[in-house]
Protein backbone atom coordinates (compact mmCIF):
# COMPACT_ATOMS: atom_id res chain seq x y z
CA UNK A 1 -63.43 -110.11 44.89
CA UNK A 2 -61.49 -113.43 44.33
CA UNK A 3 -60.64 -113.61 47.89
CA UNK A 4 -64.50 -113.96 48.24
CA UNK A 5 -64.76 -116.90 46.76
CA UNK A 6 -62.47 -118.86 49.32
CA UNK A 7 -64.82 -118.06 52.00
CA UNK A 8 -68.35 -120.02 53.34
CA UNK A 9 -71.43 -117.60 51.81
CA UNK A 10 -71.97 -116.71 55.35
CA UNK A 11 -68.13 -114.84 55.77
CA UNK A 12 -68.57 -113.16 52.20
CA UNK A 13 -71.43 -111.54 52.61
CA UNK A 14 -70.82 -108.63 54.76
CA UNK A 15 -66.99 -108.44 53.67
CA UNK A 16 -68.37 -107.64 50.06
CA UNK A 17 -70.94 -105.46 51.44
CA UNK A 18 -68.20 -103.66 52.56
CA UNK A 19 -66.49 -102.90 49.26
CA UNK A 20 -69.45 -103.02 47.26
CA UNK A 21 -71.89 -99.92 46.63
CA UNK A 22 -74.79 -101.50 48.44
CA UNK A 23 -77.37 -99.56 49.92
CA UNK A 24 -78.95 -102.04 51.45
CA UNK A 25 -77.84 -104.99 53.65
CA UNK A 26 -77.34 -108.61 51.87
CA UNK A 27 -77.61 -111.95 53.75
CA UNK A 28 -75.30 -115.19 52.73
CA UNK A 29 -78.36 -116.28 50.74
CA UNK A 30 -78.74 -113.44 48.55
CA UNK A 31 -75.28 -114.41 47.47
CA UNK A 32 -75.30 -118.22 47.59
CA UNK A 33 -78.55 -118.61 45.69
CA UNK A 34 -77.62 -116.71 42.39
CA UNK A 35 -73.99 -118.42 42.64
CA UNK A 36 -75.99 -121.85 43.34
CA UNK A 37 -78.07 -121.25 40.11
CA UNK A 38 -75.15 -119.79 37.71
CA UNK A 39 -73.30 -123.22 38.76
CA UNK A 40 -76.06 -125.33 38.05
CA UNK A 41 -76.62 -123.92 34.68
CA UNK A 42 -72.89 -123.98 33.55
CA UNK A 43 -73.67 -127.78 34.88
CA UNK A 44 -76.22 -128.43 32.85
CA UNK A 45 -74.66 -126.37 29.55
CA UNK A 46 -71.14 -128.91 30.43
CA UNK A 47 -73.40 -132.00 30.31
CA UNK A 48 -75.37 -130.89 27.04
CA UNK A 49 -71.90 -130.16 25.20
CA UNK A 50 -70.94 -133.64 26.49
CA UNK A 51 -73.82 -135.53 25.20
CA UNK A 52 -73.58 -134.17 21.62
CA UNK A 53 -70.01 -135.33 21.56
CA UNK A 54 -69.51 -138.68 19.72
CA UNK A 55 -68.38 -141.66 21.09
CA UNK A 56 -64.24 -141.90 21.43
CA UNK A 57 -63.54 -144.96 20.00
CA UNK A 58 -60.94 -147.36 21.72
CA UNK A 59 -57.54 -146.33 20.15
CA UNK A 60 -58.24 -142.76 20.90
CA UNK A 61 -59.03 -143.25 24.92
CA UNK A 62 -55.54 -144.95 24.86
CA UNK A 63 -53.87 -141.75 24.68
């Protein structure tokens, strides 16, 4: 499946309806919109952690 991921949702789609147990047929956006939304809300969980960080005072962004 990694290979997958170095191709435009438009490519993947019917190569990993070939090695995936699907009954049915899948378009690109069946597979970009999920991935779209899981990136989004890592995103947003990133930016939270981020904002609850403190400050880095000077001597320690000198590093």
């Amino acid at each position: 499946m990694k290979w997958a991921a170095h191709l435009p949702f438009r490519q993947a789609a019917p190569l990993l309806k070939g090695v995936l147990p699907l009954d049915e047929a899948i378009s690109f956006s069946v597979t970009r919109d999920p991935t779209h939304a899981v990136g989004k809300a890592l995103d947003a969980e990133i930016e939270s952690e981020f904002a609850l960080q403190p400050p880095a005072s000077a001597s320690e962004s000198l590093r």
